[in-house]
N, C-alpha and C. Protein backbone atom coordinates (compact mmCIF):
# COMPACT_ATOMS: atom_id res chain seq x y z
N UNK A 1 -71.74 54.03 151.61
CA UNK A 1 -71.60 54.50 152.98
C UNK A 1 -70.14 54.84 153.27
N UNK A 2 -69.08 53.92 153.08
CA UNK A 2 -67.66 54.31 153.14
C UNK A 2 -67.15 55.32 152.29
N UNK A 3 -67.25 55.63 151.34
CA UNK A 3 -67.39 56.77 150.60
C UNK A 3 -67.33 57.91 151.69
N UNK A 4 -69.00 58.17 151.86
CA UNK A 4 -69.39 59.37 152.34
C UNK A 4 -68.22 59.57 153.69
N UNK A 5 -68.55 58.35 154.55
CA UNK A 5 -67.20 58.32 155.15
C UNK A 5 -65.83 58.62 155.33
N UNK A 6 -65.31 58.73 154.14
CA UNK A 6 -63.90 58.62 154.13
C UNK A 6 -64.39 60.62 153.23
N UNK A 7 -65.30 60.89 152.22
CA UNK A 7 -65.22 62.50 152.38
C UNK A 7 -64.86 62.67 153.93
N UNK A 8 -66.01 62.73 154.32
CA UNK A 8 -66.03 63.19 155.83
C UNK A 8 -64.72 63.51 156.50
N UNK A 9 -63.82 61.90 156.58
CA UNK A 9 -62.67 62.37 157.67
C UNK A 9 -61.88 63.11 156.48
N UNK A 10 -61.57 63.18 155.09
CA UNK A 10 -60.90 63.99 154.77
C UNK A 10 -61.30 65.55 155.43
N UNK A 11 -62.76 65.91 155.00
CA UNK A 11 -62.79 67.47 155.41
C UNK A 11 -62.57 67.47 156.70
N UNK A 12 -62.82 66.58 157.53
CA UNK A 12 -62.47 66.71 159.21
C UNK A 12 -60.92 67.03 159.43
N UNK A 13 -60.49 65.79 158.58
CA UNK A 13 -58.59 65.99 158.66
C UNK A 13 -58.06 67.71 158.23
N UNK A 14 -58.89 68.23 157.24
CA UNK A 14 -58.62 69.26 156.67
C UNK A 14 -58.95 70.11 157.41
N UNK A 15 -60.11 70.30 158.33
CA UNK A 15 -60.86 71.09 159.13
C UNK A 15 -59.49 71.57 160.26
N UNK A 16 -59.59 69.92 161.09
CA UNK A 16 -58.68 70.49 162.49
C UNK A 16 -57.27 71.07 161.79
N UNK A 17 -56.94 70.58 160.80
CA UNK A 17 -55.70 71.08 159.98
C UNK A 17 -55.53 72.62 160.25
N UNK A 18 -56.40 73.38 159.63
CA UNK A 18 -57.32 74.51 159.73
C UNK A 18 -57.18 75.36 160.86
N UNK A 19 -58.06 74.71 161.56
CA UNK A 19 -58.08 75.24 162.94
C UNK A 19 -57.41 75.65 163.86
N UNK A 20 -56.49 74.18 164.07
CA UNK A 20 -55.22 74.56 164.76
C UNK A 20 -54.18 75.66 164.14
N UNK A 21 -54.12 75.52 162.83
CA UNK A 21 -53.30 77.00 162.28
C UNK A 21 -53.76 78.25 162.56
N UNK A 22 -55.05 78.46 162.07
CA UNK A 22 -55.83 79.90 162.48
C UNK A 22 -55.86 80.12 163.86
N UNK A 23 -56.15 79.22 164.77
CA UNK A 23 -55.70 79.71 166.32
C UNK A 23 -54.33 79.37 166.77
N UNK A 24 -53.15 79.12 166.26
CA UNK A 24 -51.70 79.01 166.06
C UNK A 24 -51.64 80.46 165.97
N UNK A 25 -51.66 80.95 164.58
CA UNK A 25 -50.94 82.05 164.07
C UNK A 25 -51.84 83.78 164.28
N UNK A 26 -50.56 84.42 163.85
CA UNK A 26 -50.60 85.38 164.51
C UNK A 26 -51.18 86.56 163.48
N UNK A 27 -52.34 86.05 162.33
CA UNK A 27 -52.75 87.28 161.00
C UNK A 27 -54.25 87.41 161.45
N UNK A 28 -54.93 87.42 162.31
CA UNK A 28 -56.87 87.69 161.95
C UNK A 28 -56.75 89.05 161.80
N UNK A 29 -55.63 90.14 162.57
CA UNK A 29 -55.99 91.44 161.96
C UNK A 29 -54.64 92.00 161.34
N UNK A 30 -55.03 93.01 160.31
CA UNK A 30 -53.30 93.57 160.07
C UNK A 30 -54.10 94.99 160.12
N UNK A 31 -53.44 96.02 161.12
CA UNK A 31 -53.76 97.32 160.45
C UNK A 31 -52.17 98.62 160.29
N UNK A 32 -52.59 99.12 160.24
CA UNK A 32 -51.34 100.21 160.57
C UNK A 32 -51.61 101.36 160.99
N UNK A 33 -50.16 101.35 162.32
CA UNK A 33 -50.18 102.28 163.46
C UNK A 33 -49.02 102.90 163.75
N UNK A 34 -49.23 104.49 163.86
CA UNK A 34 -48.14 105.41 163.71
C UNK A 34 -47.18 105.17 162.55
N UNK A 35 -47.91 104.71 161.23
CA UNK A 35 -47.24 104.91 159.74
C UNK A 35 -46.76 103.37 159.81
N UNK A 36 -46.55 103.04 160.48
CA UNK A 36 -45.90 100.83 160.51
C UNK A 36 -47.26 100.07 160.08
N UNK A 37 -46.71 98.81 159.50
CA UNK A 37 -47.52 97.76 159.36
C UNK A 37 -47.71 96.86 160.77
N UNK A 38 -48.80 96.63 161.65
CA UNK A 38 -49.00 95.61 162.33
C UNK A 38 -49.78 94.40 162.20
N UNK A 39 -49.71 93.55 162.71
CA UNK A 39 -50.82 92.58 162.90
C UNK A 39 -51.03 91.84 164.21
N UNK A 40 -52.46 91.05 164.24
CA UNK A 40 -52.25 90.48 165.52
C UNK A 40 -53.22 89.03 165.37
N UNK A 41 -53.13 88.45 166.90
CA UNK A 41 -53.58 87.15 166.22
C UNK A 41 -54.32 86.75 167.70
N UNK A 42 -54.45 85.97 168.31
CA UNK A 42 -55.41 85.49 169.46
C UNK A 42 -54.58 85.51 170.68
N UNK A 43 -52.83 85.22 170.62
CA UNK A 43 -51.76 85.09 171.22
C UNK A 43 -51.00 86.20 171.42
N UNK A 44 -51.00 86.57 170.45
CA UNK A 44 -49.71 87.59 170.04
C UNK A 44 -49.57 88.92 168.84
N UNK A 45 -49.43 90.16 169.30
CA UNK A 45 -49.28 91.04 168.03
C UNK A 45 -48.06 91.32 168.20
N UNK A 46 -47.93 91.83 166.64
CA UNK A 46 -46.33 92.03 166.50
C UNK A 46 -46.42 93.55 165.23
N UNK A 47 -45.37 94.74 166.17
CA UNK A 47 -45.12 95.76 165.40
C UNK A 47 -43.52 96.04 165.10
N UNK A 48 -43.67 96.61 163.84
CA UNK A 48 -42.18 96.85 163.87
C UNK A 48 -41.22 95.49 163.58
N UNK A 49 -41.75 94.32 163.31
CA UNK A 49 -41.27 93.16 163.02
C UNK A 49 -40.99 92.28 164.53
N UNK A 50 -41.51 92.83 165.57
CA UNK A 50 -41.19 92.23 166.71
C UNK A 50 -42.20 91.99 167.15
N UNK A 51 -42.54 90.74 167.82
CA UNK A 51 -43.88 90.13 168.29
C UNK A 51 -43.87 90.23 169.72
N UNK A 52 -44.78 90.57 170.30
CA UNK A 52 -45.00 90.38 172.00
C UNK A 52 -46.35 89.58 172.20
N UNK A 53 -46.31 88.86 173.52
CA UNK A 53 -47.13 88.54 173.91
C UNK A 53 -48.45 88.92 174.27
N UNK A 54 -49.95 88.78 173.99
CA UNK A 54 -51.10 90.03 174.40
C UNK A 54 -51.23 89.51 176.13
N UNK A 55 -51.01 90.21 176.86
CA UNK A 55 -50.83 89.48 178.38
C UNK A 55 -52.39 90.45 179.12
N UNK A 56 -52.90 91.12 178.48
CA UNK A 56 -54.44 91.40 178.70
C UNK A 56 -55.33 90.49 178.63
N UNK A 57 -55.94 90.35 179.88
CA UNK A 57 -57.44 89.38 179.55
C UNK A 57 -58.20 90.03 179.19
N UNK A 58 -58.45 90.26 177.83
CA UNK A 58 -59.51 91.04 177.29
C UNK A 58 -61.16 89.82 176.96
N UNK A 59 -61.97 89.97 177.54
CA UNK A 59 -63.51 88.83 177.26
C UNK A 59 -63.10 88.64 175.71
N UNK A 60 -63.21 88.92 175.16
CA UNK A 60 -63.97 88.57 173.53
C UNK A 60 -62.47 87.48 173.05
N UNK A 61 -61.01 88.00 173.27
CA UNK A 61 -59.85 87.30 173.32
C UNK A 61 -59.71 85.69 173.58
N UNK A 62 -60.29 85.88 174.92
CA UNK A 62 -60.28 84.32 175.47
C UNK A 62 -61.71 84.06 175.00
N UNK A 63 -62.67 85.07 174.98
CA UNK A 63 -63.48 83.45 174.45
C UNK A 63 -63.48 83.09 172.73
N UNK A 64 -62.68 83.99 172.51
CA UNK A 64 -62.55 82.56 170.95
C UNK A 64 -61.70 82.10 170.87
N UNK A 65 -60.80 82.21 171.95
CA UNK A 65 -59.79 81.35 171.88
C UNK A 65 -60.47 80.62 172.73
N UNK A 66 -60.74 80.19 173.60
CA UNK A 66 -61.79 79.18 174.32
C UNK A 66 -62.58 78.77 173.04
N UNK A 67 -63.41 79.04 172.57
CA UNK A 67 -64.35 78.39 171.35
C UNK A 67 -63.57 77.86 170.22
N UNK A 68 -62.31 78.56 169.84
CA UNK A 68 -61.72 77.46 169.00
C UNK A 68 -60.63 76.41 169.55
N UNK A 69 -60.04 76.56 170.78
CA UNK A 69 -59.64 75.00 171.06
C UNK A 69 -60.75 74.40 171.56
N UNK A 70 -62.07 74.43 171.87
CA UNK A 70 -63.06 73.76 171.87
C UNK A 70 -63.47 73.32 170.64
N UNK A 71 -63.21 74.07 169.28
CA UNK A 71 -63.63 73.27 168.19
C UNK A 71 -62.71 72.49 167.83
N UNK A 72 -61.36 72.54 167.80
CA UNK A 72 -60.39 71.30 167.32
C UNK A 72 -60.14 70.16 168.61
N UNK A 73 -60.89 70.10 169.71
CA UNK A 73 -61.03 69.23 170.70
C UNK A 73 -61.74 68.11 170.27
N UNK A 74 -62.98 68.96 169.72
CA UNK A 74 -64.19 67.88 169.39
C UNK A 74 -64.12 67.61 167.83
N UNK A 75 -63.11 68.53 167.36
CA UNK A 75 -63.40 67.93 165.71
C UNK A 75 -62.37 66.67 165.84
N UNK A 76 -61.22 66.76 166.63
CA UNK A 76 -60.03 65.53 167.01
C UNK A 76 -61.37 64.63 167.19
N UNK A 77 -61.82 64.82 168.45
CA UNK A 77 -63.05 62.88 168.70
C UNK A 77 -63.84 63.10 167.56
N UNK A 78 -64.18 63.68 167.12
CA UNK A 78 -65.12 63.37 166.01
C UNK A 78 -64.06 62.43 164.86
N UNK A 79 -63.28 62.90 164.64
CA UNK A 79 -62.22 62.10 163.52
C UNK A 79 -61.63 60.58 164.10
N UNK A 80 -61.45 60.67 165.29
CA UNK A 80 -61.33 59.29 166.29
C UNK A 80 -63.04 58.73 166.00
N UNK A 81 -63.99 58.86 166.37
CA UNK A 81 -65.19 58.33 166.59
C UNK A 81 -64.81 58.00 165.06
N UNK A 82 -65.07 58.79 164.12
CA UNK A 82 -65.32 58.70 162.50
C UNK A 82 -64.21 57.12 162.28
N UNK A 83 -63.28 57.29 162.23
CA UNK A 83 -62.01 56.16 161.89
C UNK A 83 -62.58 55.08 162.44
N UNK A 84 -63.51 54.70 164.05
CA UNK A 84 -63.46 53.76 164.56
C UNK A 84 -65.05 53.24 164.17
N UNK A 85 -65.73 54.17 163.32
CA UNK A 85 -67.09 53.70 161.74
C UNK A 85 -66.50 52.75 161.09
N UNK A 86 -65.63 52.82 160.93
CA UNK A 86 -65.34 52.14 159.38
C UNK A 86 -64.88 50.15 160.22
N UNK A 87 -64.32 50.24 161.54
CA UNK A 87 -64.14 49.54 161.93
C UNK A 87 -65.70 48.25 162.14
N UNK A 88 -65.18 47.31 162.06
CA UNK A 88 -66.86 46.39 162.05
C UNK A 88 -66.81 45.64 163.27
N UNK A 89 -66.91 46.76 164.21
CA UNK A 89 -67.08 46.09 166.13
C UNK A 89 -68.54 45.93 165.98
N UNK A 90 -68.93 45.40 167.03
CA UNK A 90 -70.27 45.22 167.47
C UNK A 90 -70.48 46.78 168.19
N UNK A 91 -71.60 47.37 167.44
CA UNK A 91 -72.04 48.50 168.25
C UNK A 91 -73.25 48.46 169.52
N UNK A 92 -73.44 49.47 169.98
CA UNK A 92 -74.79 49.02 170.49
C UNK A 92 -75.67 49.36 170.05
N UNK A 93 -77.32 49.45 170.00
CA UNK A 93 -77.92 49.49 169.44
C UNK A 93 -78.48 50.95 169.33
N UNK A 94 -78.57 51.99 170.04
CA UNK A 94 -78.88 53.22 170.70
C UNK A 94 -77.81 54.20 169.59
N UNK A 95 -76.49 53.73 169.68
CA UNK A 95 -75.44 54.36 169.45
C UNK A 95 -74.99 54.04 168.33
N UNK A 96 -74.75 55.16 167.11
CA UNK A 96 -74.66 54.62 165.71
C UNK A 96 -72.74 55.41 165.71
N UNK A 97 -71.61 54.93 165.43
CA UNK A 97 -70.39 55.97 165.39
C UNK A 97 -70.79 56.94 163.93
N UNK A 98 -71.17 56.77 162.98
CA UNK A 98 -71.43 57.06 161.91
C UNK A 98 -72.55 58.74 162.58
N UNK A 99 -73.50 58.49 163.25
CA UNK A 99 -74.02 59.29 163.64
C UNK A 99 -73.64 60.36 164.35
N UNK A 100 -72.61 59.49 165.67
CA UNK A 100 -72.02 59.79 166.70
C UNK A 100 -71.27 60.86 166.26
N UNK A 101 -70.26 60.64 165.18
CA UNK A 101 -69.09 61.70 164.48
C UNK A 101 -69.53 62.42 163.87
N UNK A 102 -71.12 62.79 163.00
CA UNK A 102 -71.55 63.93 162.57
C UNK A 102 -71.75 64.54 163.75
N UNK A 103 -72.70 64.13 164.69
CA UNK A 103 -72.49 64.87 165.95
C UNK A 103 -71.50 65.95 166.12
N UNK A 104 -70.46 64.98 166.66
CA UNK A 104 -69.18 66.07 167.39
C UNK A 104 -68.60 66.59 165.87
N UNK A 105 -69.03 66.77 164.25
CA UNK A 105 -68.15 67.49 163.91
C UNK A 105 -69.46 68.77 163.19
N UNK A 106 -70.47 68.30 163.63
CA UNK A 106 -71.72 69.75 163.71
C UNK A 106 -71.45 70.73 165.19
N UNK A 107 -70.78 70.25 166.16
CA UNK A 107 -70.68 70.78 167.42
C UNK A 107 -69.35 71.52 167.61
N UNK A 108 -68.54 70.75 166.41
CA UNK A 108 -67.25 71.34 166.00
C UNK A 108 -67.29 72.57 165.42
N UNK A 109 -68.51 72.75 164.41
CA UNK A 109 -68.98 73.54 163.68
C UNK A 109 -69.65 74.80 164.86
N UNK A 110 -70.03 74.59 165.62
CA UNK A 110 -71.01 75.58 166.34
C UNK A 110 -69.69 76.44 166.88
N UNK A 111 -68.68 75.38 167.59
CA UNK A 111 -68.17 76.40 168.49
C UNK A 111 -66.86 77.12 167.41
N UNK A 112 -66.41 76.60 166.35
CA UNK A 112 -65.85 77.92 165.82
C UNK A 112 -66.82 79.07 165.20
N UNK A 113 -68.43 78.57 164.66
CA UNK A 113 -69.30 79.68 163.93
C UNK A 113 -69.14 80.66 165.48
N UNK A 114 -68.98 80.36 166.97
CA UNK A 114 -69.29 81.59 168.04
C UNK A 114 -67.94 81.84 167.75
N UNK A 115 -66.67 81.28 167.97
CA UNK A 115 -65.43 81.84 168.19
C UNK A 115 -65.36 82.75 166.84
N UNK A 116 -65.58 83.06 165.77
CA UNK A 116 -65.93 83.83 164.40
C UNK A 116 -66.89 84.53 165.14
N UNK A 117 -68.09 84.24 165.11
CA UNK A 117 -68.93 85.67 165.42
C UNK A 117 -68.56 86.54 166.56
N UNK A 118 -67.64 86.21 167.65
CA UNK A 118 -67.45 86.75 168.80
C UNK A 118 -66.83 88.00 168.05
N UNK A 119 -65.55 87.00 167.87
CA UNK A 119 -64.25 88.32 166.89
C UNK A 119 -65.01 89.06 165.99
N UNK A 120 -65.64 88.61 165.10
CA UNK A 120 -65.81 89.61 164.29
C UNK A 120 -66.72 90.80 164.18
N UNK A 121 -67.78 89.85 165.78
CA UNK A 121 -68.42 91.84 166.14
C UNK A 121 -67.69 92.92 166.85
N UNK A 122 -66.63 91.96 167.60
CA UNK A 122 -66.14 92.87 168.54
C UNK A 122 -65.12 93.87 167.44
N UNK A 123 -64.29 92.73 166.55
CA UNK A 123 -63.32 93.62 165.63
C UNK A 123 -63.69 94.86 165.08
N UNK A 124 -65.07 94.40 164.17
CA UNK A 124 -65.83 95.58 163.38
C UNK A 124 -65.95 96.77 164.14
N UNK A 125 -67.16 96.28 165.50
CA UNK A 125 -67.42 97.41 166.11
C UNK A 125 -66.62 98.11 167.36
N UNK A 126 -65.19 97.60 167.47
CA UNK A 126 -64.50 98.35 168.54
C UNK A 126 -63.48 98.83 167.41
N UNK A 127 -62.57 97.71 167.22
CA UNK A 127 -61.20 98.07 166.49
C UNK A 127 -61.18 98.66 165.93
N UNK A 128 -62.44 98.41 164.42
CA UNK A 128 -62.41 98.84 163.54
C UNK A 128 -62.14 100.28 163.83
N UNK A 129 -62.75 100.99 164.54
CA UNK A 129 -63.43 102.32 164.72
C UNK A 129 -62.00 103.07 165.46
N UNK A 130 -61.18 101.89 166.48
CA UNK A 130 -59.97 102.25 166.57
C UNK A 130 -58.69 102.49 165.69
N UNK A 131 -58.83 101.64 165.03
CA UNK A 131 -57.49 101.81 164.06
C UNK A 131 -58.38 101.67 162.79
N UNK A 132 -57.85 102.87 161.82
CA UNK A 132 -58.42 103.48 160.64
C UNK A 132 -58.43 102.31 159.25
N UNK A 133 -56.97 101.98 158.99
CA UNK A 133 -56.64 101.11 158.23
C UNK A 133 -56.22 100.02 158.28
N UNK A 134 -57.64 98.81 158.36
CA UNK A 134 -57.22 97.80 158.80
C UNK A 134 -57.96 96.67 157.87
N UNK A 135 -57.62 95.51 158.09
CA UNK A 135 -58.33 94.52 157.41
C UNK A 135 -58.06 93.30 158.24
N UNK A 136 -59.35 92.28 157.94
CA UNK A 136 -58.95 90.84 158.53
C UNK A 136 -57.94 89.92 157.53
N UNK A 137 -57.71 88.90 158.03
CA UNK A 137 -56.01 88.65 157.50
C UNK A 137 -56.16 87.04 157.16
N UNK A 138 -55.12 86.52 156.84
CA UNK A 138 -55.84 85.25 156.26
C UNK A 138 -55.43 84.01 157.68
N UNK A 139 -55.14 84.46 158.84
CA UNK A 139 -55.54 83.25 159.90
C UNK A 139 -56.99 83.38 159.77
N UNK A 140 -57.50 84.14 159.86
CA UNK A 140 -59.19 84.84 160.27
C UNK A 140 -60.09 84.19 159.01
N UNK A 141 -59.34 84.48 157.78
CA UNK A 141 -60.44 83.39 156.82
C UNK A 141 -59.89 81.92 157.01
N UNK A 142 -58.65 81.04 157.33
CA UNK A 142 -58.74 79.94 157.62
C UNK A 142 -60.05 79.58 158.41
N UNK A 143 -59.93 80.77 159.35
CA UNK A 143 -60.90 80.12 160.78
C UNK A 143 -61.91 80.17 159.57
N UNK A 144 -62.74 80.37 158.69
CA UNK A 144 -64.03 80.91 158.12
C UNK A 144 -64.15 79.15 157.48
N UNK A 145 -62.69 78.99 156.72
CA UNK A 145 -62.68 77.86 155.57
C UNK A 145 -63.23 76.58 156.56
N UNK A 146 -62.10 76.83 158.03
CA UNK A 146 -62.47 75.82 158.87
C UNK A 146 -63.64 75.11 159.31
N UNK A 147 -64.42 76.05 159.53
CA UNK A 147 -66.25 76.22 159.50
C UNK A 147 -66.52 75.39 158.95
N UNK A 148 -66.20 75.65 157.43
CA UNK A 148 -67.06 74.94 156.14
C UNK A 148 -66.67 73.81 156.14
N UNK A 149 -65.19 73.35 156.11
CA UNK A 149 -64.74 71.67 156.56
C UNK A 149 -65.33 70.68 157.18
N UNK A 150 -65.44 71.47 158.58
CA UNK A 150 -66.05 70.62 159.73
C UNK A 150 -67.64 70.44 159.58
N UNK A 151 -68.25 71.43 158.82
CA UNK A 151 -69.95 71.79 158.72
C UNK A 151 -70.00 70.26 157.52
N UNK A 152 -68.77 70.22 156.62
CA UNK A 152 -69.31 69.28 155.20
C UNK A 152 -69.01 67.83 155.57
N UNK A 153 -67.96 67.74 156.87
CA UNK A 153 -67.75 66.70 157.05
C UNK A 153 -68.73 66.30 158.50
N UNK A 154 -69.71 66.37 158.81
CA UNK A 154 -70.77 66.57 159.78
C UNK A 154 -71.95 65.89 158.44
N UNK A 155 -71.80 66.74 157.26
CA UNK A 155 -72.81 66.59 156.19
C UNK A 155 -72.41 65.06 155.99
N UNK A 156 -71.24 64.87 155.20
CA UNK A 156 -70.79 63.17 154.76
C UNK A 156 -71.03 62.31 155.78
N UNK A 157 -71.14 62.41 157.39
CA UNK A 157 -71.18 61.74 157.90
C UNK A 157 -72.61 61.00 158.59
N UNK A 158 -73.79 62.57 158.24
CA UNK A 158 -75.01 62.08 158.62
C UNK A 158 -75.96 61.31 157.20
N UNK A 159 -74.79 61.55 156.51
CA UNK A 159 -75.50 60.91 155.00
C UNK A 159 -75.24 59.91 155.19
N UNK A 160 -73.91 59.07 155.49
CA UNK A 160 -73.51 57.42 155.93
C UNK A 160 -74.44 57.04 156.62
N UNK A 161 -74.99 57.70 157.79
CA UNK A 161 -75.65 57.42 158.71
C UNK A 161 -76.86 57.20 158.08
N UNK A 162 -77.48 58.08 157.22
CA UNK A 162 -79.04 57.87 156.90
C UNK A 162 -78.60 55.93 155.50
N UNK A 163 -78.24 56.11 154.93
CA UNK A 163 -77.54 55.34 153.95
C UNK A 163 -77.93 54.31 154.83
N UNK A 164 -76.77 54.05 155.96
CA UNK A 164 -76.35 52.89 156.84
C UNK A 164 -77.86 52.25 157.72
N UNK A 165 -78.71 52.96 157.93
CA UNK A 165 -79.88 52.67 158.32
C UNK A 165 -80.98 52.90 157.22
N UNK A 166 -81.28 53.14 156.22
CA UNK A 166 -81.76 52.62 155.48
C UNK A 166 -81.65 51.02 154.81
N UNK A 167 -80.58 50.88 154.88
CA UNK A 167 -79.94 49.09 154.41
C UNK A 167 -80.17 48.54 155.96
N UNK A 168 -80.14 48.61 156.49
CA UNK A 168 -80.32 47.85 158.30
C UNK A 168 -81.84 47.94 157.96
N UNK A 169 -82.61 48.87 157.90
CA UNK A 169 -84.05 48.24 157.87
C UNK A 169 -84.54 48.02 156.67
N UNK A 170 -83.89 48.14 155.66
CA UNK A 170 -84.74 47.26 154.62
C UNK A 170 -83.66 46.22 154.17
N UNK A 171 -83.14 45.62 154.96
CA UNK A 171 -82.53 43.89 155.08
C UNK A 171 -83.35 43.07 154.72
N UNK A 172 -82.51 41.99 155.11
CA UNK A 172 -83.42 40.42 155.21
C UNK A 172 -84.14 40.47 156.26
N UNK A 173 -85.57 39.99 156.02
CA UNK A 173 -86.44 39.77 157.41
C UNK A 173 -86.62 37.92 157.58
């Protein structure tokens, strides 16, 4: 059970690691405009080697940036819940932490899979079509790797869980 556990908060540790960089930095797109290299990122594009602020509320913008500090919110309690598994408090009976932290790091998982699907229909089917030569950039596959972190450490943690209640009911009677 501690095992599966301690996978878990590694990919979790690795996950928000992740996360917070890909919605930090400034690469999900690079294309080039009027013969220059640009790129841009959820915050900020930068041409010509100079970065500005994107001060447009564009919908699709804020909501993955809304969906991914919603996923490193809940992948953080999920890694708090997870750490405080391993601890041997009295739980209650309803409430398993082992369970609890696959929870919030499958929910972790949902809201970057929307903050990814948002961007990447809107990218394909607006940008793309706007700017000729372009590609997604490697903040944009962090966000992808991030996914898979938080999705495997959701996995290690509902396996403790099945593990951890299998030995609780086939105990001593």
């Amino acid at each position: 059970m501690y095992s599966f556990m301690g996978g878990g908060l590694f990919c979790a540790w690795v996950g928000n690691i992740l996360l917070v960089v890909s919605t930090a930095t400034d690469y999900w797109m690079q294309y080039r405009l009027s013969g220059a290299f640009a790129h841009q990122g959820l915050w900020r594009y930068c041409l010509g080697g100079k970065c500005y602020l994107q001060t447009e509320s564009i919908a699709y913008w804020n909501a993955t940036r809304a969906f991914m500090i919603l996923s490193s919110l809940t992948c953080f309690a999920g890694i708090v819940v997870g750490i405080l598994a391993f601890a041997q408090l009295p739980a209650t009976p309803r409430l398993s932490r082992p369970f609890s932290a696959g929870a919030l790091f499958f929910t972790s998982t949902l809201f970057v899979l929307l903050a990814m699907a948002v961007y990447t229909g809107v990218t394909v089917n607006f940008l793309g079509k706007r700017f000729g030569d372009w590609r997604f950039s490697w903040s944009y596959i962090l966000g992808w790797v991030a996914l898979l972190m938080t999705f495997f450490a959701g996995i290690f943690y509902m396996c403790a869980y099945r593990m951890h209640e299998c030995r609780r009911l086939s105990g001593p009677r």
